[in-house]
Protein backbone atom coordinates (compact mmCIF):
# COMPACT_ATOMS: atom_id res chain seq x y z
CA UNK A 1 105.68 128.23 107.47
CA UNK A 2 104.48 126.73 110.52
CA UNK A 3 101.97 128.69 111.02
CA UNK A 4 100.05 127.65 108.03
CA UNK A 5 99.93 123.90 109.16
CA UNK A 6 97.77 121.37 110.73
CA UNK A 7 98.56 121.28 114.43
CA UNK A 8 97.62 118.33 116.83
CA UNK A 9 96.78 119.43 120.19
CA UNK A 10 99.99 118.75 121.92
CA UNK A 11 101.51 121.33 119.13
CA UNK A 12 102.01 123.61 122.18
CA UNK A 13 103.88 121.11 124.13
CA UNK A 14 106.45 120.26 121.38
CA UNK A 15 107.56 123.77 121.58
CA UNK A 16 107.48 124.14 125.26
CA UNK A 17 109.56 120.80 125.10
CA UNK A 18 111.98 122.48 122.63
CA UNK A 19 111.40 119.63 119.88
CA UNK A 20 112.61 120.21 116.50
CA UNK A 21 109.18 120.58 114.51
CA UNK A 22 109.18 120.07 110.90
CA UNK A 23 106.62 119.64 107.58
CA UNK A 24 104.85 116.37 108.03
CA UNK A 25 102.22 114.88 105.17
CA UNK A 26 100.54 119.45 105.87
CA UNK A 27 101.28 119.02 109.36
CA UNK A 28 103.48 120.52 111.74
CA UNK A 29 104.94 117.75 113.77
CA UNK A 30 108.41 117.02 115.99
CA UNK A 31 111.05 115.14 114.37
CA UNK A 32 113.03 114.83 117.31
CA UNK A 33 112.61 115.89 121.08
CA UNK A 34 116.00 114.88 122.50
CA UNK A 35 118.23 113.23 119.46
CA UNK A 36 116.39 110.42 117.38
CA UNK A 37 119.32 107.99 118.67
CA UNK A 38 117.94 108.22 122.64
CA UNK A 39 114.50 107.80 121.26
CA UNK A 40 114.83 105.03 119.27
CA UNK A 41 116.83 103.27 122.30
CA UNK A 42 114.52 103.94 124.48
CA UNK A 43 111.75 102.39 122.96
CA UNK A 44 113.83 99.13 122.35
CA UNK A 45 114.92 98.98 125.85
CA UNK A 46 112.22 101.13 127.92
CA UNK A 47 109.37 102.85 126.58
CA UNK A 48 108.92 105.74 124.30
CA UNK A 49 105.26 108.10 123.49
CA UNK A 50 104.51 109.13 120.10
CA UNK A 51 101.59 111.39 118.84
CA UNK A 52 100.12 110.01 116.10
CA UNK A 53 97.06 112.22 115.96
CA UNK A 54 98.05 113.46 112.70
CA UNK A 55 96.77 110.23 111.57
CA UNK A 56 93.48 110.11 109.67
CA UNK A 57 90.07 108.67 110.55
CA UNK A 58 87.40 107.91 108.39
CA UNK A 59 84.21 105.93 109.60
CA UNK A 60 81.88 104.14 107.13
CA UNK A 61 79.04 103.17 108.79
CA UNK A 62 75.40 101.78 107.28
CA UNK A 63 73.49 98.99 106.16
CA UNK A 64 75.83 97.75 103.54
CA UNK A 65 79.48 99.30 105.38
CA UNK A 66 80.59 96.00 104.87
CA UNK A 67 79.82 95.66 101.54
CA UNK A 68 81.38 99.06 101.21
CA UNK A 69 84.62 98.46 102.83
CA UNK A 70 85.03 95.01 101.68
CA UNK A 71 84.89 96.81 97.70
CA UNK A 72 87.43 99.15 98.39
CA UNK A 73 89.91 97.39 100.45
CA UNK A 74 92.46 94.10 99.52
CA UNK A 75 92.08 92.15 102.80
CA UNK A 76 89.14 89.34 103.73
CA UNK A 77 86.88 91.76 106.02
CA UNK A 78 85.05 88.65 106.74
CA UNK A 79 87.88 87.96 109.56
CA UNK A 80 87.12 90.60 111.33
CA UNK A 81 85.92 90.37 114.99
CA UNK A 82 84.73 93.05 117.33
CA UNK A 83 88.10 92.92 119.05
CA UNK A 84 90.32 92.11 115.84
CA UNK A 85 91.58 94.49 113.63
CA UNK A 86 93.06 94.08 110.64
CA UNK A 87 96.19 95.46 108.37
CA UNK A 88 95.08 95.86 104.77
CA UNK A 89 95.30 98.78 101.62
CA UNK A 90 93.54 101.06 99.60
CA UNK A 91 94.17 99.79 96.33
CA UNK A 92 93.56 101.30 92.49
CA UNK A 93 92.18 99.19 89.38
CA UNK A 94 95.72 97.69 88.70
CA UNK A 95 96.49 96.90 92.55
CA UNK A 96 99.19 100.14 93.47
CA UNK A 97 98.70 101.00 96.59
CA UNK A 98 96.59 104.06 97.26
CA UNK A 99 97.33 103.49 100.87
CA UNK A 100 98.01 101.19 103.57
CA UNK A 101 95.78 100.98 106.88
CA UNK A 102 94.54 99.34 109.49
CA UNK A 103 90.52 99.31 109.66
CA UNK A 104 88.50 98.34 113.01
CA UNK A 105 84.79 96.61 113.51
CA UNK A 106 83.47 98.96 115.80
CA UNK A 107 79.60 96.39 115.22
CA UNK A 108 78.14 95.06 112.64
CA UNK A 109 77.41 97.94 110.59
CA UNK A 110 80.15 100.38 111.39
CA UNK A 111 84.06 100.43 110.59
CA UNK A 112 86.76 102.68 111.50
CA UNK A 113 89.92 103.67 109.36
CA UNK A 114 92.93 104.80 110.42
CA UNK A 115 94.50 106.03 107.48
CA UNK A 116 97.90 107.97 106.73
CA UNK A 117 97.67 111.87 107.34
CA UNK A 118 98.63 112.52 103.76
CA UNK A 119 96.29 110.70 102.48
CA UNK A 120 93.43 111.09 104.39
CA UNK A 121 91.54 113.41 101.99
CA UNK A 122 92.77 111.39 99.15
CA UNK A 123 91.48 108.42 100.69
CA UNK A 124 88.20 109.72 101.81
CA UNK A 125 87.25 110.56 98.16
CA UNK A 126 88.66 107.39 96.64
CA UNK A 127 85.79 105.58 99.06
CA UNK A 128 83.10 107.99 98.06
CA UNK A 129 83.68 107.85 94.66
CA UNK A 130 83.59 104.44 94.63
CA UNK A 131 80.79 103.78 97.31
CA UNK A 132 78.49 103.57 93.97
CA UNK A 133 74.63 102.25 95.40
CA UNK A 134 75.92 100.90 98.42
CA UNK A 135 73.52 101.61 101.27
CA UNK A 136 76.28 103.29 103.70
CA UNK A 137 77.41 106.62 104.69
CA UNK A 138 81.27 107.62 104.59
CA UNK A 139 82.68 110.31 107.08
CA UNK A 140 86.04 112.09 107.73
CA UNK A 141 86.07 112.08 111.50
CA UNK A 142 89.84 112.97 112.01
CA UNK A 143 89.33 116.11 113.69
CA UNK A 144 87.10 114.33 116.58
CA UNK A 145 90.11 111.91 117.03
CA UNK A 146 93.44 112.10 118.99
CA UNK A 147 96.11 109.21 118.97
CA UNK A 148 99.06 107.81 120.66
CA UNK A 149 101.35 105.14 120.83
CA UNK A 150 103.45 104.10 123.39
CA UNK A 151 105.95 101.56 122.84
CA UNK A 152 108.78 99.39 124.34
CA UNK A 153 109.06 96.37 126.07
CA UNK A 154 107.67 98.11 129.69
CA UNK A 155 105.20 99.83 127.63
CA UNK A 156 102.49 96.77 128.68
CA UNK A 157 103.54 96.93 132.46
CA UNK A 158 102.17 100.83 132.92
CA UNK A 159 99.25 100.28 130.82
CA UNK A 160 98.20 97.55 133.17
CA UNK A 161 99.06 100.36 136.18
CA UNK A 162 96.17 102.55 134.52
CA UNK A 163 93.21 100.08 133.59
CA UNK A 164 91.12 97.91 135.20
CA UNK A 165 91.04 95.98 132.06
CA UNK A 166 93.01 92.98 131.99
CA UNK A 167 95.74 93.74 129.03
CA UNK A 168 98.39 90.87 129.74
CA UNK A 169 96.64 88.62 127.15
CA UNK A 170 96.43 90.88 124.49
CA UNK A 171 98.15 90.09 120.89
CA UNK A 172 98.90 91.81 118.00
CA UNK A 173 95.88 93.95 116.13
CA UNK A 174 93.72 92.94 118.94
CA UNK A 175 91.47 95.64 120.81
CA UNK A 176 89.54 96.88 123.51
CA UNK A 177 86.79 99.60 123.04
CA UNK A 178 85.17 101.78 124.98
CA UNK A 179 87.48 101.06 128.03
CA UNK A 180 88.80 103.77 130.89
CA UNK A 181 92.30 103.88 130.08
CA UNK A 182 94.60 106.89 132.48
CA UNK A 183 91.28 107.99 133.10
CA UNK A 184 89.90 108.57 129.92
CA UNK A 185 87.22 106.44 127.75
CA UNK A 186 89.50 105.25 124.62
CA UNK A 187 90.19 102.26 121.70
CA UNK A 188 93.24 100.48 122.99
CA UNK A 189 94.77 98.54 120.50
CA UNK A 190 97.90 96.38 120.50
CA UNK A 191 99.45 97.48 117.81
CA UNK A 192 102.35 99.98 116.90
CA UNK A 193 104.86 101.12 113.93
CA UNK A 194 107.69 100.29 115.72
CA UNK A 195 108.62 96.12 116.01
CA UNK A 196 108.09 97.03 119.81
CA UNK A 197 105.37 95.49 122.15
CA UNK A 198 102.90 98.39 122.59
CA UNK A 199 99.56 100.09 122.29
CA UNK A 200 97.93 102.35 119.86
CA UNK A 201 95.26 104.79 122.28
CA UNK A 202 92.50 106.00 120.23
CA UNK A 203 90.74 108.83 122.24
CA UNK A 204 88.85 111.99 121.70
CA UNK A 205 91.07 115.04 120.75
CA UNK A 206 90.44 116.70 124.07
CA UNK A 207 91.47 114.00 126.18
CA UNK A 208 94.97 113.78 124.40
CA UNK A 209 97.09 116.01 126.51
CA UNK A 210 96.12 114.57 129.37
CA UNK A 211 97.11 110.97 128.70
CA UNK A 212 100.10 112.50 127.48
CA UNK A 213 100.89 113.79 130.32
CA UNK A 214 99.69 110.85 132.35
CA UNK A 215 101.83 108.72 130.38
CA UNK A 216 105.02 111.22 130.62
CA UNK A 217 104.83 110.67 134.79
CA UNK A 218 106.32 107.20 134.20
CA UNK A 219 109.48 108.97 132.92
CA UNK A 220 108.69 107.67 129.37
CA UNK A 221 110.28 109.11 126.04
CA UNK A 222 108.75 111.69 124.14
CA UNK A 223 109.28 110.47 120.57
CA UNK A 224 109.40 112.20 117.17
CA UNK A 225 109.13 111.06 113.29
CA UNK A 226 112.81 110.72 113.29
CA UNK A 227 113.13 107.64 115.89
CA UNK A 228 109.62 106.27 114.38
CA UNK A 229 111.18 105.94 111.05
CA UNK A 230 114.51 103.98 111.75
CA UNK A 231 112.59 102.00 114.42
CA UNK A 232 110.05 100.82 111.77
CA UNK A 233 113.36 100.63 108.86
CA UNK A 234 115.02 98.29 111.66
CA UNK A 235 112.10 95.93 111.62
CA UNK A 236 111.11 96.17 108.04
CA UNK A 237 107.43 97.80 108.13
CA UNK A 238 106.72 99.73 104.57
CA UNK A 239 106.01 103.38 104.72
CA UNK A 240 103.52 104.50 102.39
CA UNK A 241 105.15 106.94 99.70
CA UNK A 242 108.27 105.29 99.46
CA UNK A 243 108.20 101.48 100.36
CA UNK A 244 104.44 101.77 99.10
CA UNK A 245 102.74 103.30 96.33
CA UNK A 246 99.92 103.41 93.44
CA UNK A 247 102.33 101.91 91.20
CA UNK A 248 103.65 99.09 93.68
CA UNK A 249 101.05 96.45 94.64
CA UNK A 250 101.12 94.42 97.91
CA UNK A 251 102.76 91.35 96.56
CA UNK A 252 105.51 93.52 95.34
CA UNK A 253 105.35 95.67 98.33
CA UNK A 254 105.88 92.94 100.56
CA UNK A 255 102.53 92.91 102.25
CA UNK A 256 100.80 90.02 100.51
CA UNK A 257 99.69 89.02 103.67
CA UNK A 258 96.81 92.65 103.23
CA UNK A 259 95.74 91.18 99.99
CA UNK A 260 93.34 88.00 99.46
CA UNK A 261 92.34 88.03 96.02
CA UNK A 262 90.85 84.76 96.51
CA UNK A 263 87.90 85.22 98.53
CA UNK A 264 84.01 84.88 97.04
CA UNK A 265 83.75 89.00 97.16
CA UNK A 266 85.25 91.13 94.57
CA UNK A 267 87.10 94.32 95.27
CA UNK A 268 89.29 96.99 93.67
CA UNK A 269 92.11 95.53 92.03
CA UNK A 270 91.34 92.21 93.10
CA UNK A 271 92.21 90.41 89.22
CA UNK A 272 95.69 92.04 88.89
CA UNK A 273 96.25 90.72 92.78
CA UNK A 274 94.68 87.16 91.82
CA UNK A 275 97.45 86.63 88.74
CA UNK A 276 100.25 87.81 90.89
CA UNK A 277 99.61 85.52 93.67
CA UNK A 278 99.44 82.96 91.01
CA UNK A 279 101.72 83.38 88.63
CA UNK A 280 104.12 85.78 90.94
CA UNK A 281 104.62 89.60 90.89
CA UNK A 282 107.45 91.46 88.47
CA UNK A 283 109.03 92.58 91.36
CA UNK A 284 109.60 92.23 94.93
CA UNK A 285 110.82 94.08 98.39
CA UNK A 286 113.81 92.86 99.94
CA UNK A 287 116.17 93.82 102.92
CA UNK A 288 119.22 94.99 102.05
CA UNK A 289 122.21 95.97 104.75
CA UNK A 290 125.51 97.20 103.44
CA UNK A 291 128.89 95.35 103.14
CA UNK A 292 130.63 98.80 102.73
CA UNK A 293 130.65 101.95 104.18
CA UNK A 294 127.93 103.88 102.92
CA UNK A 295 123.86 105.06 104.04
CA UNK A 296 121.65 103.78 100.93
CA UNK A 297 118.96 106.24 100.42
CA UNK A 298 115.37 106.28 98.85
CA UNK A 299 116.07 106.47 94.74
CA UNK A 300 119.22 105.42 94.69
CA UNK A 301 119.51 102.40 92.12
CA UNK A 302 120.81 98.93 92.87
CA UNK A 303 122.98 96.82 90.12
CA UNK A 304 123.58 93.50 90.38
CA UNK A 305 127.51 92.60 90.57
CA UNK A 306 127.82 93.09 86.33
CA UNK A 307 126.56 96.66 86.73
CA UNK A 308 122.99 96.15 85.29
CA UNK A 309 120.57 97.74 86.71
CA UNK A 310 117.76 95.65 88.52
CA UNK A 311 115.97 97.92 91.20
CA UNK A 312 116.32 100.91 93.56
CA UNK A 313 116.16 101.70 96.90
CA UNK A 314 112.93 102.58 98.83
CA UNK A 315 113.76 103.29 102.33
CA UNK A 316 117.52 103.73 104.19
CA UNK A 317 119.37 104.88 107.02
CA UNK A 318 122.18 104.00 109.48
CA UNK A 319 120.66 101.42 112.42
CA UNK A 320 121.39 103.28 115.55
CA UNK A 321 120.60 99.47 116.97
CA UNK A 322 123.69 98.02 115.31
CA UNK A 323 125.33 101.33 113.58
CA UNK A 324 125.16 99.54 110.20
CA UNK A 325 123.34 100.79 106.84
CA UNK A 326 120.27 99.48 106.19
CA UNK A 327 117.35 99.53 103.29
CA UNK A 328 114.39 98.76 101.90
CA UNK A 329 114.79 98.06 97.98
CA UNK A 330 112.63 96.89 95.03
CA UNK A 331 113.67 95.00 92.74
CA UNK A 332 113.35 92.32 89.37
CA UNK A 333 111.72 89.33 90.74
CA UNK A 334 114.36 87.71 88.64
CA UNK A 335 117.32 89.33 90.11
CA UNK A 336 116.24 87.88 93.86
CA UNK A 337 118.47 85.42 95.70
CA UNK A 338 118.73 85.47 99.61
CA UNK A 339 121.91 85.86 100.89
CA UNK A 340 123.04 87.30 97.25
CA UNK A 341 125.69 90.71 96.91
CA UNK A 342 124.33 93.43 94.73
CA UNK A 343 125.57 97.28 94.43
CA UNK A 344 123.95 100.35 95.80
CA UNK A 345 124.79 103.37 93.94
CA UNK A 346 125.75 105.94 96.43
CA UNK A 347 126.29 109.21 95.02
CA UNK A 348 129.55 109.23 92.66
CA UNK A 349 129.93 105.40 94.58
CA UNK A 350 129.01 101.74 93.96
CA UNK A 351 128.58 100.18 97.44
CA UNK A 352 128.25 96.42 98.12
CA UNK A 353 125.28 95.12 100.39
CA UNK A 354 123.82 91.96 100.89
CA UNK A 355 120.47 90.60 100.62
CA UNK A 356 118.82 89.70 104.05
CA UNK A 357 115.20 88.84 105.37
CA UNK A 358 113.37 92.56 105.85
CA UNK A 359 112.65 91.62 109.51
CA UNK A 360 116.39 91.52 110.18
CA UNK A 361 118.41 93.99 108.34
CA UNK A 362 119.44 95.74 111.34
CA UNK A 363 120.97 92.49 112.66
């Protein structure tokens, strides 16, 4: 019942809106406000607004945060700046995935996490347990937090209209902090889930309905899960719980760029990571888009063209960019070929689809 979820504090406007509101990760959030095809054009033509202050924070702060964070996450923290972010996971003792996030210098000794709203308790213990003598404090801050991105190729140009701060220069996982934004003191961050140009606003919870609002003057798109989904599908981001999970590791997951099992530092997972970036991972995530009629869907298994079975499916759905059936799939490292025709079993059907680069299976 809805009733018995979380609710973000535009919860009130998705019903006077008339959104469709659905079970999201134990919180009550809106699929669609209009139909998920007009959203996701919208944000590759225009502009579209999502709330993403279901989203989880989680602030490690302390003499030894670094130390801390560098432990428990699979990316070099020493390449952080105090206006770079960085993309990088949560990872167990054989290098699954616990979760994927991005994690912000906010100074020297204090880091911010935005982590997925599933996981955020999950993840919050996984630190503390794990934070052994390290001289730093871990917090769940979520409920101080509100979020939203807006996205789409204007998205930049009204931005600009509400800042003083000179945004034109910004690139991707680069941020400002503890700039007036619509009126409001906030973490602007150029980043997104969409394979849009765009900003991720990082406020406090009570000054979310009012950039909201701000933002809606423009005559931007409200936008629900649905568009953010095939928007992210079309340009071949992983969502954590399908694409990404404790028993898929970011070389398999596709996001070996979050992993450097290299550096000096050790870290969770770090020797299963090293020996698959040496001697390559068992399996690997590829793009798939169908030759046939037919919408692949997550757990449905892939064959090669003798019937054997060599992977499944991890994310699908019809492009509303190019009406065509796309995926996500996993599969034998052995089985991969670019370019190569395998089989998606669709139900009581075996469906052809082709191998293409994940960045471009909507094309």
């Amino acid at each position: 019942m809805v009733q018995d979820l979380k609710k973000t504090p535009l919860y009130q406007h998705y019903v006077d809106a008339g959104a469709k509101i659905v079970e999201f990760g134990g919180w009550a959030m809106p699929v669609q406000f209009s139909s998920i095809k007009e959203e996701h054009n919208a944000v590759r033509t225009n502009v579209g607004l999502f709330d993403v202050s279901h989203m989880g924070e989680i602030l490690v702060e302390g003499e030894e945060a670094k130390d801390l964070v560098q432990y428990v996450l699979s990316n070099d923290v020493n390449l952080l700046t105090d206006n770079k972010a960085q993309y990088t996971a949560l990872c167990n003792e054989d290098g699954g995935v616990i979760d994927d996030l991005v994690i912000y210098e906010l100074n020297h000794d204090k880091y911010l996490l935005i982590v997925n709203a599933a996981n955020t308790e999950k993840d919050f213990d996984w630190i503390n347990k794990n934070k052994n003598n390290f001289n730093a404090e871990v917090k769940n801050v979520s409920s101080e937090y509100g979020q939203l991105a807006i996205q789409g190729p204007k998205a930049r140009e009204i931005v600009q209209e509400n800042t003083d701060i000179d945004v034109s220069g910004l690139k991707m996982f680069e941020f400002l902090k503890n700039v007036e934004v619509f009126g409001k003191n906030v973490i602007l961050s150029q980043s997104g889930y969409t394979g849009e140009d765009g900003f991720e606003i990082y406020c406090h919870k009570n000054d979310v309905i009012d950039i909201w609002e701000s933002i809606l003057k423009y005559g931007v798109t409200p936008c629900g899960l649905g568009a953010r989904d095939t928007l992210r599908l079309e340009a071949g981001l992983p969502l954590h719980g399908q694409d990404l999970t404790e028993s898929i590791t970011p070389y398999e997951g596709g996001i070996a760029f979050a992993a450097k099992p290299l550096i000096e530092e050790d870290f969770i997972g770090k020797n299963v990571l090293k020996s698959q970036k040496e001697n390559g991972a068992p399996r690997r995530t590829i793009g798939l888009r169908t030759i046939e009629k037919g919408i692949p869907r997550t757990g449905y298994t892939i064959l090669d063209l003798d019937g054997n079975e060599i992977g499944e499916v991890t994310s699908g759905t019809q492009s509303p960019s190019s009406g065509e059936s796309i995926a996500l799939g996993l599969i034998k490292r052995e089985s991969f070929e670019m370019g190569k025709e395998v089989i998606i079993q669709i139900r009581k059907r075996q469906v052809k689809a082709k191998i293409v680069k994940k960045n471009q299976i909507e094309k």
